[in-house]
Protein backbone atom coordinates (compact mmCIF):
# COMPACT_ATOMS: atom_id res chain seq x y z
CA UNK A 1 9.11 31.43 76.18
CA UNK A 2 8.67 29.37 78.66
CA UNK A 3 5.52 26.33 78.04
CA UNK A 4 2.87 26.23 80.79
CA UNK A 5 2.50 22.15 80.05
CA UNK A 6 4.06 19.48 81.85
CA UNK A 7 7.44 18.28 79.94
CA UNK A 8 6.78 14.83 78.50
CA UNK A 9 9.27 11.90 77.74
CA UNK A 10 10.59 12.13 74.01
CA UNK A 11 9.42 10.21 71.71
CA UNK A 12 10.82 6.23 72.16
CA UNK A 13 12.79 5.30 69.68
CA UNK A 14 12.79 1.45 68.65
CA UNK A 15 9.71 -0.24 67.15
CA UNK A 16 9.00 -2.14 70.28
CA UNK A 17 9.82 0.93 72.65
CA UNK A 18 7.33 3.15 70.26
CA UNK A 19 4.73 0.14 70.35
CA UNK A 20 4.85 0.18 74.10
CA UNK A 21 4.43 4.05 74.43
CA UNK A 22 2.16 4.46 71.93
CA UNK A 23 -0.36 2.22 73.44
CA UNK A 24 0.41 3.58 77.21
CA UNK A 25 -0.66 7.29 75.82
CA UNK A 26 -3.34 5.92 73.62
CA UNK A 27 -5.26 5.47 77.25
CA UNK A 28 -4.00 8.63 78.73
CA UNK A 29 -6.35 11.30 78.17
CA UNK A 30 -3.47 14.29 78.42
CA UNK A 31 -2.06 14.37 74.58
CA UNK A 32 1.58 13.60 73.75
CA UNK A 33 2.85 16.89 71.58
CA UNK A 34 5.61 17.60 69.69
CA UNK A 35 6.75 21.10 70.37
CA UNK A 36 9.19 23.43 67.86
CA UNK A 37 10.99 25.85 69.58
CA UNK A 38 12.14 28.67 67.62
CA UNK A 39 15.83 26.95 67.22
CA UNK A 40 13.85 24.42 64.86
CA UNK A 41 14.58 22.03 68.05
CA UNK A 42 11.17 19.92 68.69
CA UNK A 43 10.47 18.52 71.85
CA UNK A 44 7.57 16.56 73.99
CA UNK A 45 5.08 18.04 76.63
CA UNK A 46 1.86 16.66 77.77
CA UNK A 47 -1.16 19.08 76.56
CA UNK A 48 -4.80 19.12 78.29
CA UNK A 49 -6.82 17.90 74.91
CA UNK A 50 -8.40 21.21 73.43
CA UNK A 51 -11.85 21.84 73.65
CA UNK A 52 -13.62 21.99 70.83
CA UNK A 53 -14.10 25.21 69.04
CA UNK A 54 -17.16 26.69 67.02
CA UNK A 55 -16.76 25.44 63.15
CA UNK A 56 -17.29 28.60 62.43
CA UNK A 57 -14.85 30.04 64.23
CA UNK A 58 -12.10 27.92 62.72
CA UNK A 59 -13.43 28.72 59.23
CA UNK A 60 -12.64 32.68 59.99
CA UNK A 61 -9.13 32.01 61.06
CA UNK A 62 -8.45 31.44 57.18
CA UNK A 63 -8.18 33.94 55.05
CA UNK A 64 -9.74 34.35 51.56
CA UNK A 65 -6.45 33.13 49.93
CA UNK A 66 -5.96 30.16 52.62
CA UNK A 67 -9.88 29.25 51.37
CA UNK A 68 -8.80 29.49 47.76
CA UNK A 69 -6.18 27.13 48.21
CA UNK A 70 -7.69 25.21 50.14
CA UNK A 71 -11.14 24.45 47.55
CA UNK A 72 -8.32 24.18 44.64
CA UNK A 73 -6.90 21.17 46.69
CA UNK A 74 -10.31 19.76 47.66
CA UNK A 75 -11.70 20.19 44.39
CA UNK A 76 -8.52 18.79 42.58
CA UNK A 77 -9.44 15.62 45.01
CA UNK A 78 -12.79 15.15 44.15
CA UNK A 79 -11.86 15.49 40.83
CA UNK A 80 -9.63 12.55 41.17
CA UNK A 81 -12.08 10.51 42.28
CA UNK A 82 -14.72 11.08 39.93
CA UNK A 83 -12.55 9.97 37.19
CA UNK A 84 -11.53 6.41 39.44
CA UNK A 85 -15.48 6.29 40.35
CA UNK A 86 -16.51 6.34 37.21
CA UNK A 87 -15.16 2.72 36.45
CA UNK A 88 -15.87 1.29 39.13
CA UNK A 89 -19.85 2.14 39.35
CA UNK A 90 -19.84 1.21 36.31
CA UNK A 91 -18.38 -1.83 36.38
CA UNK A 92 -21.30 -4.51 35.02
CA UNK A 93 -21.90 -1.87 32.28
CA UNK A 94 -18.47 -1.80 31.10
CA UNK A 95 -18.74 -5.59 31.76
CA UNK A 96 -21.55 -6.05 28.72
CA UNK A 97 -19.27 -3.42 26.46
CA UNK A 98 -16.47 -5.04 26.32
CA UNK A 99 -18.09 -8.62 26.73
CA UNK A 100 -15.76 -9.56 29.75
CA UNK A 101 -16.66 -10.39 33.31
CA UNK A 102 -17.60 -8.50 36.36
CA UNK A 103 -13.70 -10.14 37.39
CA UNK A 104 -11.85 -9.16 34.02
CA UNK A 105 -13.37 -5.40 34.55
CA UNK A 106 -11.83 -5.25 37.61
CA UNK A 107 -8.33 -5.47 36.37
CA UNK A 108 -8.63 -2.29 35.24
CA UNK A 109 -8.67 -0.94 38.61
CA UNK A 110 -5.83 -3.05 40.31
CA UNK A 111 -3.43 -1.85 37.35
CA UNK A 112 -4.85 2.04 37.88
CA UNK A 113 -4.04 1.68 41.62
CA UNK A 114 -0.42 -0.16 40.90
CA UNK A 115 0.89 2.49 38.77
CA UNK A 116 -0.40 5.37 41.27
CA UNK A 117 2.48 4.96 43.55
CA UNK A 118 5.08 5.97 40.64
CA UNK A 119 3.08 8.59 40.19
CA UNK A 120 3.25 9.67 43.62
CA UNK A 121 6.70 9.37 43.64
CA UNK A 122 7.15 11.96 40.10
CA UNK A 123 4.85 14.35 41.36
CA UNK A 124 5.27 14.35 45.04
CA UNK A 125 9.01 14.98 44.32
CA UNK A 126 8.31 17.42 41.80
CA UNK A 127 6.11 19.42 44.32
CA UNK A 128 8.41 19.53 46.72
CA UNK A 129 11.37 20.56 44.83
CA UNK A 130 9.71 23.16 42.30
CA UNK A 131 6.34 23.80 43.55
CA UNK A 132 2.42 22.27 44.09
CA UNK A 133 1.43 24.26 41.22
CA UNK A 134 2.47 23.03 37.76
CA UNK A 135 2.88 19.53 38.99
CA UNK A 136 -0.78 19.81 39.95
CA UNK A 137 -1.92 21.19 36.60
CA UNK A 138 0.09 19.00 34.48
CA UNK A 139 -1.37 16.33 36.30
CA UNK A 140 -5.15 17.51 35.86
CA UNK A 141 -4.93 18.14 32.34
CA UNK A 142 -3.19 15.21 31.41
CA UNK A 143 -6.17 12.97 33.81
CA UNK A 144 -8.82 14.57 32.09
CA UNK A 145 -6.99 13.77 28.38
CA UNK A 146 -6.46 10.08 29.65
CA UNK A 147 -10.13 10.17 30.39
CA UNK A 148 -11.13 11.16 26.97
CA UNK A 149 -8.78 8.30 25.84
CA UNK A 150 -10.75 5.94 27.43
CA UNK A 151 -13.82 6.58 25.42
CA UNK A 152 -12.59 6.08 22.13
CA UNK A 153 -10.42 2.32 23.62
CA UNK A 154 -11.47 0.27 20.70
CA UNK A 155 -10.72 -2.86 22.34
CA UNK A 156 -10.20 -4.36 25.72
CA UNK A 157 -6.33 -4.59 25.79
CA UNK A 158 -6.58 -1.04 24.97
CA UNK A 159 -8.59 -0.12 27.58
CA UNK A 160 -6.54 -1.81 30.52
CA UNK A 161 -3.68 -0.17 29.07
CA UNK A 162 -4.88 3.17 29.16
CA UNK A 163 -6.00 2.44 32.32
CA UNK A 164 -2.95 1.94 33.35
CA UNK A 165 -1.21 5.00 32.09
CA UNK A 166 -3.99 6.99 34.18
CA UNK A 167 -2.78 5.50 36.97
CA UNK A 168 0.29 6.68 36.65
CA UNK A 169 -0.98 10.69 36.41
CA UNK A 170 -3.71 9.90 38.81
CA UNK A 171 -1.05 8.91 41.57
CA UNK A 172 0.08 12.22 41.71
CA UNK A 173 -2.69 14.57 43.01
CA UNK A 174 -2.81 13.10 46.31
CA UNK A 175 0.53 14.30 47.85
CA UNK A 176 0.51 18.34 45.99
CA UNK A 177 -3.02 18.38 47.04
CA UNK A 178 -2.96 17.81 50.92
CA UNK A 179 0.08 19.53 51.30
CA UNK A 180 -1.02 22.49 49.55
CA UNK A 181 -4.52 22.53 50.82
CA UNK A 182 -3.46 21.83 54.67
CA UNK A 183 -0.01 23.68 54.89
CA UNK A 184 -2.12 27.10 54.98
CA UNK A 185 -4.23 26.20 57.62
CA UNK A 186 -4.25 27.07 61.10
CA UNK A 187 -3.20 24.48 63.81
CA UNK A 188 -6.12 24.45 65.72
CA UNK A 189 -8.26 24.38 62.58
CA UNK A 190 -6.17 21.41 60.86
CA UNK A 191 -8.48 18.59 62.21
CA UNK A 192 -11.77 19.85 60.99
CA UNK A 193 -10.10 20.72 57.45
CA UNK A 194 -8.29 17.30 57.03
CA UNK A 195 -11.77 15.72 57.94
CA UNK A 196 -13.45 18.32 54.88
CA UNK A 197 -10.68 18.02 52.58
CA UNK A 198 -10.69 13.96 52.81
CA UNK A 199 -14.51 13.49 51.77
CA UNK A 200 -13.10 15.29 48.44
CA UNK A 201 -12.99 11.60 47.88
CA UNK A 202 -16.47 10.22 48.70
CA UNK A 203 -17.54 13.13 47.31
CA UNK A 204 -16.05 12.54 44.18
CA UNK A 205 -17.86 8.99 44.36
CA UNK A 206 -21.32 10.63 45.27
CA UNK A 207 -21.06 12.88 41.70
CA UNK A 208 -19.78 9.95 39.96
CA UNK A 209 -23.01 8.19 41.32
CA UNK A 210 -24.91 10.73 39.94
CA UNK A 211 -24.04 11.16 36.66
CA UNK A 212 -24.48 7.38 36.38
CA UNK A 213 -27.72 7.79 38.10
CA UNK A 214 -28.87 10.64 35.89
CA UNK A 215 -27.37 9.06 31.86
CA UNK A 216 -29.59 5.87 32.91
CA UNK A 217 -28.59 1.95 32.84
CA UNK A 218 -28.27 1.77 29.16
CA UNK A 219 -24.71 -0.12 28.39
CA UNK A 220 -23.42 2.73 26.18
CA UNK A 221 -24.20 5.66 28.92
CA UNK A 222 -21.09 4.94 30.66
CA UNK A 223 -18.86 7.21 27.96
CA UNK A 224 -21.33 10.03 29.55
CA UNK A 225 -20.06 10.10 32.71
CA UNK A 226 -16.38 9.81 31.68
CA UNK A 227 -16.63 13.08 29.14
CA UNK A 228 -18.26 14.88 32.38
CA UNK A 229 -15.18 13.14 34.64
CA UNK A 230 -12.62 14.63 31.40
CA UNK A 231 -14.22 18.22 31.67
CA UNK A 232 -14.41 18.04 35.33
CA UNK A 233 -10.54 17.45 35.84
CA UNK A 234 -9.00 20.15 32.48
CA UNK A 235 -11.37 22.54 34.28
CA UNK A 236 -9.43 21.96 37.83
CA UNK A 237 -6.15 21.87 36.06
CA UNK A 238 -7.00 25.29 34.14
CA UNK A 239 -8.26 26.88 37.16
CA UNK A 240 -5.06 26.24 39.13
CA UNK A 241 -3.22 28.39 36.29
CA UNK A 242 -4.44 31.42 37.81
CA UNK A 243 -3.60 31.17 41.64
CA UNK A 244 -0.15 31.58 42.88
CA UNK A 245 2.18 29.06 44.33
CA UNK A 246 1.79 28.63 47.46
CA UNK A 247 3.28 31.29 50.06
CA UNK A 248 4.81 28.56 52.32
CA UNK A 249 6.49 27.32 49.27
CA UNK A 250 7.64 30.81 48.19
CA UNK A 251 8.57 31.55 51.40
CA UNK A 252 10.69 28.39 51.84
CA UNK A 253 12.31 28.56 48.78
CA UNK A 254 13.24 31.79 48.59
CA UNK A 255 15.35 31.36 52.14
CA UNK A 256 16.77 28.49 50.13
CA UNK A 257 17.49 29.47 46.97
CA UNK A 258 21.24 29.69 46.85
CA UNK A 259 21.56 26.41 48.05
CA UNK A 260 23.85 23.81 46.05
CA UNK A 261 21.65 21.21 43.97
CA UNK A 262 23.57 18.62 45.84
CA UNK A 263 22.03 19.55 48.95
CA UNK A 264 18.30 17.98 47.34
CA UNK A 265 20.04 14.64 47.35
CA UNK A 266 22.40 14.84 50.70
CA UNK A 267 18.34 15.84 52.74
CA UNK A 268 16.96 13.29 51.03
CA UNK A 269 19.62 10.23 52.08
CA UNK A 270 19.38 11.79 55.45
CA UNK A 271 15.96 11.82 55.58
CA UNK A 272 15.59 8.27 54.88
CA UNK A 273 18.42 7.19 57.06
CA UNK A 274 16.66 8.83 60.10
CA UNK A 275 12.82 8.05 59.48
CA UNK A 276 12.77 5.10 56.90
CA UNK A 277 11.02 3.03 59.93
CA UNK A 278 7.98 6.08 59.92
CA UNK A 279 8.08 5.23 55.92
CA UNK A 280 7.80 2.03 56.60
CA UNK A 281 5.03 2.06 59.17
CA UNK A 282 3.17 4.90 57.48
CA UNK A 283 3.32 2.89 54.38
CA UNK A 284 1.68 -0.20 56.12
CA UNK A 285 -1.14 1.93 57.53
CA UNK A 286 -2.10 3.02 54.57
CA UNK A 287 -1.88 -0.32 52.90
CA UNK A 288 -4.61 -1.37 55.38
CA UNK A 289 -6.57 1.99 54.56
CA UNK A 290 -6.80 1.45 51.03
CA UNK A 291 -7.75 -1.91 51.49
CA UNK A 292 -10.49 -1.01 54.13
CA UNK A 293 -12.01 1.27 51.88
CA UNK A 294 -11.62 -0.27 48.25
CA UNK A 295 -12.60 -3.47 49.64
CA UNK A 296 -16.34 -1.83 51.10
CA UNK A 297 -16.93 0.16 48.21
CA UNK A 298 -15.47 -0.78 44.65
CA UNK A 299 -18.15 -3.86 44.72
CA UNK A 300 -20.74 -2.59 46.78
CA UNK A 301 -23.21 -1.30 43.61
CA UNK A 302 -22.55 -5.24 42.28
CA UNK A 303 -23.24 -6.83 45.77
CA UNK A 304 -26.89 -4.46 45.43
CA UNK A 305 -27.71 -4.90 42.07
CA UNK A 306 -26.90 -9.48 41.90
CA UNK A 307 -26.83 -10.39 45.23
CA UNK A 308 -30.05 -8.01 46.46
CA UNK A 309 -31.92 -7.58 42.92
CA UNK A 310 -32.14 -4.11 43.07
CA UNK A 311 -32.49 -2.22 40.03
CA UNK A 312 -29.31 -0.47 38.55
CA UNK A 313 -31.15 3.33 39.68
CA UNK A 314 -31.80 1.55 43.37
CA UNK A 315 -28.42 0.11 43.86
CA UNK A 316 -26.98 4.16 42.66
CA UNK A 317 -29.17 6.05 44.82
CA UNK A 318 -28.11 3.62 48.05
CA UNK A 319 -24.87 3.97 46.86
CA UNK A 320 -25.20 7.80 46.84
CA UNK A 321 -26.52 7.76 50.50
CA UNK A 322 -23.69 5.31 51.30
CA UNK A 323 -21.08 7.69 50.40
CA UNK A 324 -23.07 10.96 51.64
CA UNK A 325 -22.65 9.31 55.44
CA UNK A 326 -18.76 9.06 54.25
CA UNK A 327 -18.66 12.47 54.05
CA UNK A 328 -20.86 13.47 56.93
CA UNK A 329 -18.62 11.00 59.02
CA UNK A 330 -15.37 11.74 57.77
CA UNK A 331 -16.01 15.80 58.44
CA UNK A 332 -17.16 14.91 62.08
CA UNK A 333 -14.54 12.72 63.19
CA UNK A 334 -11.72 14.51 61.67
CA UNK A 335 -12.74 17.36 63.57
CA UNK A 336 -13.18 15.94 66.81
CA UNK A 337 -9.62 14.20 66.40
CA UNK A 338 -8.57 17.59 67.06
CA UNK A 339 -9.65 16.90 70.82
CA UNK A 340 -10.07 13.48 71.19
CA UNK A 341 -6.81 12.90 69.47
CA UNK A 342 -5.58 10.99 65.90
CA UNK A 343 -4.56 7.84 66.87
CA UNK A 344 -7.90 7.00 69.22
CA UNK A 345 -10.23 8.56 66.75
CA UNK A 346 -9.28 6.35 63.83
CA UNK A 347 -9.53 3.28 66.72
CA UNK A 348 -12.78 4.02 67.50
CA UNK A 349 -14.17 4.57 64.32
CA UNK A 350 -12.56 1.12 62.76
CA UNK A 351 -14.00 -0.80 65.82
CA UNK A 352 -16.95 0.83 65.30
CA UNK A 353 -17.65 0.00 62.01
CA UNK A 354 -16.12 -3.61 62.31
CA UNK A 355 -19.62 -3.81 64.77
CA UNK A 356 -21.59 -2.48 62.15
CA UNK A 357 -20.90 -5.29 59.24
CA UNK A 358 -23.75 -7.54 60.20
CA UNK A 359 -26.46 -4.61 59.91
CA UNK A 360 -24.50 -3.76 56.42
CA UNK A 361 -24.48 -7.07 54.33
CA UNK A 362 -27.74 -8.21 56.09
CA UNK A 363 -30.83 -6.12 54.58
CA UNK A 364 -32.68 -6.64 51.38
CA UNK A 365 -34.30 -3.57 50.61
CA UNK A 366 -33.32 -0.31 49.19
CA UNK A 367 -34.05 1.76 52.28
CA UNK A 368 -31.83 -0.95 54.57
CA UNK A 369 -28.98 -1.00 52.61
CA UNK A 370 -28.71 2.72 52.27
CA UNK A 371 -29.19 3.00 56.19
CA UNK A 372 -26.90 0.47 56.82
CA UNK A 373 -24.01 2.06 53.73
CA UNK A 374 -24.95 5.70 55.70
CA UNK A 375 -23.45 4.23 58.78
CA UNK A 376 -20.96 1.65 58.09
CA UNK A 377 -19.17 4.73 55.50
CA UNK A 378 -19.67 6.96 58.49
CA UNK A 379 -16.72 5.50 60.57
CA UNK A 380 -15.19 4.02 58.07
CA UNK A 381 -14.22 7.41 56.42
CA UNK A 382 -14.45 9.14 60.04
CA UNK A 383 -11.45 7.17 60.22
CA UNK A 384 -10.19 8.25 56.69
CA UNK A 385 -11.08 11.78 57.66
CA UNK A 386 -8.18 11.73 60.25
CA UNK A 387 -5.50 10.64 57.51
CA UNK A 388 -4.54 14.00 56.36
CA UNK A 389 -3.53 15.82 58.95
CA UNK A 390 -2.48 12.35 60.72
CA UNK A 391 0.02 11.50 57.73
CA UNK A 392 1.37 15.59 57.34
CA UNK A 393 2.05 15.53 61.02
CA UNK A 394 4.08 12.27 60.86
CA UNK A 395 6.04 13.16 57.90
CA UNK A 396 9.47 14.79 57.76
CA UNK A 397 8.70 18.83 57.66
CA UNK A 398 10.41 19.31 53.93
CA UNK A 399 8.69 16.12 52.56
CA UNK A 400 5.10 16.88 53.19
CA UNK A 401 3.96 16.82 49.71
CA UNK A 402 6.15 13.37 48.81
CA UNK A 403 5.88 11.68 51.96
CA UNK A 404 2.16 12.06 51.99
CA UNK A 405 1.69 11.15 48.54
CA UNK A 406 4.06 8.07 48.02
CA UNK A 407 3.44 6.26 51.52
CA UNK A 408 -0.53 6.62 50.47
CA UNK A 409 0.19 5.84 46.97
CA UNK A 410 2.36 2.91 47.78
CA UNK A 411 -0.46 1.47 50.25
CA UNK A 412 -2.78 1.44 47.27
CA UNK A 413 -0.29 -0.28 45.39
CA UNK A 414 -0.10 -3.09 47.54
CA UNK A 415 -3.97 -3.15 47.97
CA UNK A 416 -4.48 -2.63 44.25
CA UNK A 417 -5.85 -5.99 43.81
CA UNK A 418 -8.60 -5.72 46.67
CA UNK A 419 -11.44 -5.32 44.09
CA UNK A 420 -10.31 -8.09 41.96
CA UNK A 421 -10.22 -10.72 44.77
CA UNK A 422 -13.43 -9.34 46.12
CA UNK A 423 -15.12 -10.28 43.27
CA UNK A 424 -13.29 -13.47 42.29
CA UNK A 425 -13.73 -15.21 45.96
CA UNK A 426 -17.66 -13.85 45.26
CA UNK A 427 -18.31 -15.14 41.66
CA UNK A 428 -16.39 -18.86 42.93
CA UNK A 429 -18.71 -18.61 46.08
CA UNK A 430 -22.79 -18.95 45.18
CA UNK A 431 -25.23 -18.83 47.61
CA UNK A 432 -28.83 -18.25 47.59
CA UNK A 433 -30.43 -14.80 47.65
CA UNK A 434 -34.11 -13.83 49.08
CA UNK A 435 -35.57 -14.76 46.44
CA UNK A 436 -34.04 -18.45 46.19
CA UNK A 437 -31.69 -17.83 43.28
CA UNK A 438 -27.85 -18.51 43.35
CA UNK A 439 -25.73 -15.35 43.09
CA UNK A 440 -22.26 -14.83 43.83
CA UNK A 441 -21.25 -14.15 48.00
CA UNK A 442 -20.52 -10.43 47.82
CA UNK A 443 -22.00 -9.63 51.19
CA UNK A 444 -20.14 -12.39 53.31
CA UNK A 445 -16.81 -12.32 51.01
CA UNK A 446 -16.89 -8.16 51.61
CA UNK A 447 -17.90 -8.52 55.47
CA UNK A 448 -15.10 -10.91 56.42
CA UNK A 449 -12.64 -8.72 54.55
CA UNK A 450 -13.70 -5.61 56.17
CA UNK A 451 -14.07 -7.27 59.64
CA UNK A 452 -10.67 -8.34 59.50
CA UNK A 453 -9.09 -4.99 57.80
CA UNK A 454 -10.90 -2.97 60.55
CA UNK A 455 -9.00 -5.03 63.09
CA UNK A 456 -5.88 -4.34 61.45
CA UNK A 457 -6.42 -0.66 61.75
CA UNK A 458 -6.68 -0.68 65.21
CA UNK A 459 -4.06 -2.65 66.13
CA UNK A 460 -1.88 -0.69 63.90
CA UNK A 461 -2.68 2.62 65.07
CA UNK A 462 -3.20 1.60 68.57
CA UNK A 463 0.79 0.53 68.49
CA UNK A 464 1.89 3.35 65.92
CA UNK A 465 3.74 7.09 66.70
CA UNK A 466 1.34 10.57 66.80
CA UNK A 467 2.71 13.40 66.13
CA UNK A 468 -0.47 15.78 66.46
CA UNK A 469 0.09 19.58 67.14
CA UNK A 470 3.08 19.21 64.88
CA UNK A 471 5.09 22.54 63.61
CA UNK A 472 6.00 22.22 59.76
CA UNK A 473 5.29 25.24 58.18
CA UNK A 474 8.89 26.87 58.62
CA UNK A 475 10.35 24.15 56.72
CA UNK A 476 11.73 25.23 53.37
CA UNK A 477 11.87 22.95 49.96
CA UNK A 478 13.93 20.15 50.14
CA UNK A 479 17.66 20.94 50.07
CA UNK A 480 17.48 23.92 51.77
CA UNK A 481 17.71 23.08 54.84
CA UNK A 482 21.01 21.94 55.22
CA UNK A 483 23.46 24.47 54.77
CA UNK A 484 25.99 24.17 51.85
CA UNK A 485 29.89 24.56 52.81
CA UNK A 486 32.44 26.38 51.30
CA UNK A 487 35.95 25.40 50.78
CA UNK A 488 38.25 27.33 53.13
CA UNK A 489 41.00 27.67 50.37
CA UNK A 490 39.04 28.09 47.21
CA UNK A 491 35.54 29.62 48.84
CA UNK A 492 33.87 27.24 46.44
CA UNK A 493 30.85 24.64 47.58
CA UNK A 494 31.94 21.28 47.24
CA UNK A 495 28.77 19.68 46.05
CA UNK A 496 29.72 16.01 46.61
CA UNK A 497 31.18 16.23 50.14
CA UNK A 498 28.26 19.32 50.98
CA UNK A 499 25.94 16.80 52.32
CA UNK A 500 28.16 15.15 54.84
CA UNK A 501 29.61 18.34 55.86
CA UNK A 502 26.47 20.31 56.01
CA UNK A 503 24.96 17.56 58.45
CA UNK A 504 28.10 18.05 60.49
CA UNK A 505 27.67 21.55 60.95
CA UNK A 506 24.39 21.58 61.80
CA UNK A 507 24.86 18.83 64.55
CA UNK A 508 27.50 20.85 66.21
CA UNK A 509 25.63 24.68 65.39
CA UNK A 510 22.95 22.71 68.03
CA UNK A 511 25.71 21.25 70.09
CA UNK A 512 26.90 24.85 70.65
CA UNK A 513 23.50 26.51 71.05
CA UNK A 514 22.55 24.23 74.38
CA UNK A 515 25.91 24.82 75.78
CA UNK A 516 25.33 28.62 75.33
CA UNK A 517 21.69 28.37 76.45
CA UNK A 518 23.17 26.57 80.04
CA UNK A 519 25.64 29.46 80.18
């Protein structure tokens, strides 16, 4: 059927040719769209932006099994979180336990968010090829376990290296989460969801904050809130058992499943051959994400509590408010990316809070600093609250759940050590507080940082490729989408030479199809 939009240019292809475009539509207010025709063929038209729709509207074009997956995904999020939270709000407690330094702590966290991207890798692979739903459960149970482990680490050394193996599980719930959550949802309902299902985070740092909040400031409370993290994730994991995998999935791999194992490999190599410069930008994006949000929150209870003498209850209450304007802000402006569009949403938002760092790092009370957290978290996960959907559109249809997971999980990777040189630059740095003592610089070490990672996020996006609108639900598992060939003598597949040969075919099946279409 013919489309009632005007026919856009494709999408450039260079870096400097997609840098040029992509800023040239990022001030157009007609939307770039990628199109799928019913061929699989994808094309570009130019698409008034859509007015936005009642929330509740959107939430009754889901069914009762799309909400089911979806709150499994969400919940399997925030369950993720609470178990990373719960070390790092708890950093100066775990700090006096082990008799090590705000610095040392902090370790922990750069090797949890190194070994995440492995993770990502296993698990995002694994959900693509066989499924979101074991993957996911295997890696729930086995988070919660690690978390348990933690508890009874007799000594430092143990403890980091722990740490370190829960990394490597913790990597991969991102990727089988989104994917399965998202890839049920409605188009036009895609932006508010990614916005909801992104605050799984923050909102996973909110509980954390208040189990810490409610066990007290005593040194020893902090095994509390990781048995309740433990629970919290085996629970997830066990609950999963019970729903079916999803019906994309099913769908996909049932169309698929007589293809030749080879043909996992041959899509993958051409996958990479044809979009490793998306991998490549996606995975700088999200480098600068991770640190943009690590870097304004995995020290921000320490800045309160040493550099603004509030009391370990004052700093965790601010901190809940700061993180309850994440979620408020990343719900809004994920849904409004649905009409404003991806890319200027996220530029807005980082600008927006790069403005906002004075009024942040500035205040001395209670009541300022939770203000100021409220709306400095409010566009900075606004901006996080696009990611989702953002990162699912971009990636190749059959990846979803890998692509997603590793090019996030490899961004944290690289900005694994964000907490650790937030708080080393702050403990070399002294300056005097309100009340004339010397304390370490966390408020102007954390504002520069952000100020110039907020930048970065602009300029990125404003220069990067948006895909939004995208068609990927037709896509089946990896490997079944190219078609295996049979020898002409023998009628057997030829595994080795499939992947080659099935690209070949497919090239001229389209070549073929136009020539009959202009017939």
């Amino acid at each position: 059927m013919a489309s009632a939009n005007r026919p856009a240019d494709p999408l450039a292809k260079g870096i400097i040719p997609t840098a040029k475009q992509a800023l040239k539509d990022l001030f157009t207010w007609d939307q770039r769209v990628v199109v799928r025709n019913d061929y699989g063929e994808e094309h570009c038209e130019w698409q008034k932006p859509e007015p936005l729709k009642n929330p509740i509207t959107l939430f009754a074009q889901l069914s009762l099994k799309d909400w089911l997956y979806f709150i499994v995904g969400f919940l399997a999020w925030t369950a993720d979180a609470f178990d990373f939270h719960a070390l790092s709000i708890q950093t100066t407690k775990l700090a006096a336990y082990y008799k090590q330094s705000n610095t040392n702590i902090t370790t922990a966290i750069t090797l949890t968010l190194l070994l995440r991207s492995v993770g990502a890798a296993m698990f995002g692979v694994a959900g693509d090829k066989f499924g979101r739903k074991w993957p996911m459960v295997l890696n729930m149970i086995i988070l919660g376990l690690l978390q348990v482990a933690t508890i009874y680490a007799a000594t430092f050394q143990q403890f980091l290296a722990i740490r370190a193996l829960f990394g490597l599980f913790m990597g991969g719930v991102y990727g089988n989460a989104i994917s399965m959550a998202l890839e049920n949802c409605p188009v036009n309902a895609r932006g508010l969801m990614s916005g909801i299902l992104q605050q799984g985070y923050s909102f996973g740092y909110v509980l954390a904050a208040c189990a810490n909040l409610g066990v007290g400031g005593e040194t020893n409370t902090w095994k509390i809130v990781f048995w309740i993290g433990a629970g919290f994730s085996i629970v997830i994991g066990l609950v999963r058992v019970f729903f079916p995998e999803s019906k994309q999935f099913l769908e996909a791999q049932k169309s698929g499943s007589k293809k030749a194992s080879g043909a996992f490999w041959a899509e993958t190599k051409q996958m990479l051959a044809k979009e490793w410069k998306m991998c490549v930008y996606c995975i700088i994006l999200m480098t600068w994400f991770n640190y943009y949000s690590h870097t304004s929150q995995d020290s921000y209870t320490t800045f309160m509590k040493q550099q603004k003498h509030l009391s370990s209850a004052g700093a965790t209450r601010a901190s809940i408010l700061m993180k309850t304007g994440a979620c408020v802000g990343g719900t809004i402006l994920g849904y409004t990316s649905q009409w404003f569009g991806r890319r200027r949403m996220i530029v807005c938002a980082a600008l927006m809070s790069s403005f906002l760092i004075p009024a942040w790092i500035l205040p001395t009370t209670e009541r300022g600093l939770s203000a100021s957290g409220f709306m400095i978290q409010f566009f900075i996960q606004g901006a996080w609250g696009v990611i989702p959907i953002h990162l699912s559109e971009l990636s190749p249809p059959a990846f979803r759940s890998s692509f997603v997971g590793i090019t996030y999980q490899l961004g944290n990777m690289i900005s694994s050590p964000s907490a650790q040189i937030v708080n080393a630059v702050a403990e070399a740095t002294m300056i005097s507080t309100s009340k004339g003592t010397k304390a370490p610089a966390y408020g102007p070490v954390m504002g520069v940082a952000t100020a110039i990672i907020a930048i970065g996020i602009a300029v990125t996006t404003a220069l990067g490729p948006e895909k939004k609108g995208r068609q990927f639900e037709e896509a089946g598992p990896i490997g079944a989408n190219l078609e295996p060939v049979k020898d002409i003598e023998t009628g057997s597949i030829d595994n080795e030479k499939e992947g080659a040969r099935a690209i070949e075919v497919v090239e001229d099946t389209n070549v073929n199809r136009k020539d009959l279409e202009k017939a």
